[in-house]
C-alpha atoms as a PDB file:
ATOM      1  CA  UNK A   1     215.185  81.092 272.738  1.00  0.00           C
ATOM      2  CA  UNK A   2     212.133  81.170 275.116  1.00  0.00           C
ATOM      3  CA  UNK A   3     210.106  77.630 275.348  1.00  0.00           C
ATOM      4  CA  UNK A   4     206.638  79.609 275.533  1.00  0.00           C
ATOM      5  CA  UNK A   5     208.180  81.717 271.973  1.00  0.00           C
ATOM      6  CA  UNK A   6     208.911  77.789 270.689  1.00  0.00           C
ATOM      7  CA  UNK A   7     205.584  76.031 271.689  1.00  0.00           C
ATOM      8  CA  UNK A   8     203.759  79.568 269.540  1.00  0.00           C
ATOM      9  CA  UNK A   9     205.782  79.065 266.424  1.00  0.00           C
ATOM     10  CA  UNK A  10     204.640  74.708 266.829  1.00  0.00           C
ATOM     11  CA  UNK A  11     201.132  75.908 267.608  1.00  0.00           C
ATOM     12  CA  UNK A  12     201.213  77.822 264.610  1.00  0.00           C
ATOM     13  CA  UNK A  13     203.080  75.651 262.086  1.00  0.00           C
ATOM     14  CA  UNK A  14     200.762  72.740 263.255  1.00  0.00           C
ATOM     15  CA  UNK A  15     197.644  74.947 262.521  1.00  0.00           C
ATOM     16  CA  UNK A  16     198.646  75.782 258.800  1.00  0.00           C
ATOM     17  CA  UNK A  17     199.788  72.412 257.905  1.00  0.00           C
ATOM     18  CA  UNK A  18     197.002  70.264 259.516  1.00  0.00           C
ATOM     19  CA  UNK A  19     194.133  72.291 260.790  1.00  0.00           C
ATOM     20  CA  UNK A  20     193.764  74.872 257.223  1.00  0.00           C
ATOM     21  CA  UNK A  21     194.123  72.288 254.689  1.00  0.00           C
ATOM     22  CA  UNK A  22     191.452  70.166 257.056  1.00  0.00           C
ATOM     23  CA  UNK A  23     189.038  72.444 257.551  1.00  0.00           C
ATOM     24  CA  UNK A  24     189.654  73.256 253.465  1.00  0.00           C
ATOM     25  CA  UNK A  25     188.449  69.667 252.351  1.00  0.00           C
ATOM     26  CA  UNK A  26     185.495  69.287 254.524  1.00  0.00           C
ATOM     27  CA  UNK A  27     184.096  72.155 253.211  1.00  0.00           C
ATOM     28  CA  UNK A  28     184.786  71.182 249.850  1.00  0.00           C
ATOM     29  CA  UNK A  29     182.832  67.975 250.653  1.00  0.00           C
ATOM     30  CA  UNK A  30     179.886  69.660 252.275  1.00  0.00           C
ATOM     31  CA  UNK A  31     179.622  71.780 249.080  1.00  0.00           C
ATOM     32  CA  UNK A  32     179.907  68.734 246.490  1.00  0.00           C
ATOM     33  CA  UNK A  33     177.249  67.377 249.010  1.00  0.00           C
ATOM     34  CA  UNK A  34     174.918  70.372 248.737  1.00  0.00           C
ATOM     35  CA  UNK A  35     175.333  70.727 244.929  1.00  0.00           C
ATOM     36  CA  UNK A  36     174.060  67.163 244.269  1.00  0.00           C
ATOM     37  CA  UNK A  37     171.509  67.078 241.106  1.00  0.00           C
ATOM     38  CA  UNK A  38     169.119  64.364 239.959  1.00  0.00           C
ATOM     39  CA  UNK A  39     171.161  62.072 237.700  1.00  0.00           C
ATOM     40  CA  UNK A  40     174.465  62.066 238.879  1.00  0.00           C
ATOM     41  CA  UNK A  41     175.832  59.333 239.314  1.00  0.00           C
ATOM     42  CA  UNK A  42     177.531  58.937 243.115  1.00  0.00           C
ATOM     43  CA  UNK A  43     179.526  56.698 245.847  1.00  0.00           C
ATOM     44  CA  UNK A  44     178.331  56.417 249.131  1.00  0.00           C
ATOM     45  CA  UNK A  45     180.329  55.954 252.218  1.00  0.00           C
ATOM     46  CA  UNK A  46     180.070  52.141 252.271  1.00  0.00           C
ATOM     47  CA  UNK A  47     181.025  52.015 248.928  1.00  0.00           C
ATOM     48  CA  UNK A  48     177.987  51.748 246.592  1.00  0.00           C
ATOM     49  CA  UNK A  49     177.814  53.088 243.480  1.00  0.00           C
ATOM     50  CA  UNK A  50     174.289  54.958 242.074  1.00  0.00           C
ATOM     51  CA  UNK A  51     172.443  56.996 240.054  1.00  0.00           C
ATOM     52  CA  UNK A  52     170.552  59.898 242.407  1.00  0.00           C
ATOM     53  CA  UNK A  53     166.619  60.279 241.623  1.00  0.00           C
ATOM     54  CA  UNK A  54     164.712  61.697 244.433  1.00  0.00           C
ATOM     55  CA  UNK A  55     166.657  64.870 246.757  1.00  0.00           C
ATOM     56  CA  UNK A  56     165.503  65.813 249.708  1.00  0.00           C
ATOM     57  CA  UNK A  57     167.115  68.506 252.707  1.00  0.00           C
ATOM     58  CA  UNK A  58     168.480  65.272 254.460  1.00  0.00           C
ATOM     59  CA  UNK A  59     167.753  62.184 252.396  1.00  0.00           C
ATOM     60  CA  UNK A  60     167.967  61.284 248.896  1.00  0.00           C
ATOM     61  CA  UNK A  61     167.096  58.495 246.513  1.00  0.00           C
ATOM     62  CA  UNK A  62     169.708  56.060 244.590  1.00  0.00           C
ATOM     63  CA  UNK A  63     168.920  53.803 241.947  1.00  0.00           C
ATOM     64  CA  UNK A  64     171.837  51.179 242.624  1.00  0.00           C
ATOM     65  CA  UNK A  65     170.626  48.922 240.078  1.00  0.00           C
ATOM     66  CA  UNK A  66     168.010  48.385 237.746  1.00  0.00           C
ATOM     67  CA  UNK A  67     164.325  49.053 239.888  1.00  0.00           C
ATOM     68  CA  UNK A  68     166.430  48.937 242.763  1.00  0.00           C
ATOM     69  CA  UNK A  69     166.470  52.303 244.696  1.00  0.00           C
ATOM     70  CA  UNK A  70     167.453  53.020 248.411  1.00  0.00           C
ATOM     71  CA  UNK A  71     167.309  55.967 250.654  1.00  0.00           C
ATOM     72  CA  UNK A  72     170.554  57.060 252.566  1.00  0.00           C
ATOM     73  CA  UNK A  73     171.636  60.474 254.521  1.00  0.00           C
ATOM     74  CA  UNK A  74     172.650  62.985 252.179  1.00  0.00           C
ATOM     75  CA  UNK A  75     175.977  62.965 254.205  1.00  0.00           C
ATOM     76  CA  UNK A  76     176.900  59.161 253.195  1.00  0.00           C
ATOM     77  CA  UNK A  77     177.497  60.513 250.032  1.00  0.00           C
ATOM     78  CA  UNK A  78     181.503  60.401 249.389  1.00  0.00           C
ATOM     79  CA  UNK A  79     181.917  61.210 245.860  1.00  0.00           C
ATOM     80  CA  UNK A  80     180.246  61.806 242.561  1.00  0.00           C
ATOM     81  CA  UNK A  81     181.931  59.726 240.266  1.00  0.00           C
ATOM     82  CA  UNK A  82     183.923  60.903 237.317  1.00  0.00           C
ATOM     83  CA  UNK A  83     183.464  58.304 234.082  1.00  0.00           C
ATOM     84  CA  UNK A  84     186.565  56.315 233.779  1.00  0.00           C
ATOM     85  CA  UNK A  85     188.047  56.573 229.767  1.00  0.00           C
ATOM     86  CA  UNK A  86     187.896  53.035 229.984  1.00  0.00           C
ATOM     87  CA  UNK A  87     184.190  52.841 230.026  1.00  0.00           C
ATOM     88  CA  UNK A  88     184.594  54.355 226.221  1.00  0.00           C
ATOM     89  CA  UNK A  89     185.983  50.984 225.453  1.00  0.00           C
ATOM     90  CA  UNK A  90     183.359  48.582 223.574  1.00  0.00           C
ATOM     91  CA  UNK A  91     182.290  45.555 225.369  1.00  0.00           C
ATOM     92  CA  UNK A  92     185.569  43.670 226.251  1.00  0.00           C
ATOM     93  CA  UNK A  93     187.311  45.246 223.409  1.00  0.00           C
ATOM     94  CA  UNK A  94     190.895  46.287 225.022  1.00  0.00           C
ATOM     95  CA  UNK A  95     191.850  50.257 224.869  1.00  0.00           C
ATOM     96  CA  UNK A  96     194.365  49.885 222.281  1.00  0.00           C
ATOM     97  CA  UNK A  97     196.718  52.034 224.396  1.00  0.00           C
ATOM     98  CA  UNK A  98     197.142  49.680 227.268  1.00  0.00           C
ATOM     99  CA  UNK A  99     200.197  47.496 226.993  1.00  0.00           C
ATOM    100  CA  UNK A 100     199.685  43.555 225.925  1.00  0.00           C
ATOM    101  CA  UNK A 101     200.462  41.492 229.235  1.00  0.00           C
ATOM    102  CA  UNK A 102     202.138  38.683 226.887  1.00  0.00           C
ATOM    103  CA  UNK A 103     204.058  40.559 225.036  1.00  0.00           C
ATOM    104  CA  UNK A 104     205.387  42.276 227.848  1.00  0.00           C
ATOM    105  CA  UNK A 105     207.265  39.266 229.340  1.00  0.00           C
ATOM    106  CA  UNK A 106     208.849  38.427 226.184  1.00  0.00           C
ATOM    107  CA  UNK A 107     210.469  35.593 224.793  1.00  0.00           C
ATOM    108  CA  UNK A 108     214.230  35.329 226.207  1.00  0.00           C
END
């Protein structure tokens, strides 16, 4: 087979299976970026967790806890965060689904 017909079909293969799926997430991420609403509740870059308050084109607001609010770049934002069933738990009552760490070991 001809090298130049070989490095094409590499070219190509490396193109769908890196560059598409790629170019597919950041724009997914610019979009969740662009679609952010007062009151969600988000994770920045470096980790923070917060509810948003103020938008802005490049800027927005954060409440990260009580009377505490920052400004970062809208594109710090890395998630919007999706409530954890645990939360649904009442205070340190344990979901009665999760497995008992003593029993577990057992007695043998």
């Amino acid at each position: 087979m001809n090298p130049l017909v070989v490095i094409v079909i590499l070219a190509v293969l490396f193109w769908v299976l890196f560059a598409l799926p790629a170019r597919r997430r950041r724009r997914d991420h610019e979009a969740m970026q662009d679609d952010l609403e007062i009151g969600n509740e988000i994770i920045t870059a470096g980790g923070m967790h917060g509810v948003v308050h103020e938008l802005d084109d490049r800027q927005l607001r954060i409440e990260i806890a009580p009377g505490v609010v920052v400004t970062v770049d809208r594109r710090a934002i890395a998630a919007v965060a999706v409530p954890d069933d645990d939360d649904e738990a009442v205070d340190g009552e344990a979901d009665e689904t999760s497995p008992d760490p003593e029993s577990a070991s057992g007695d043998r």
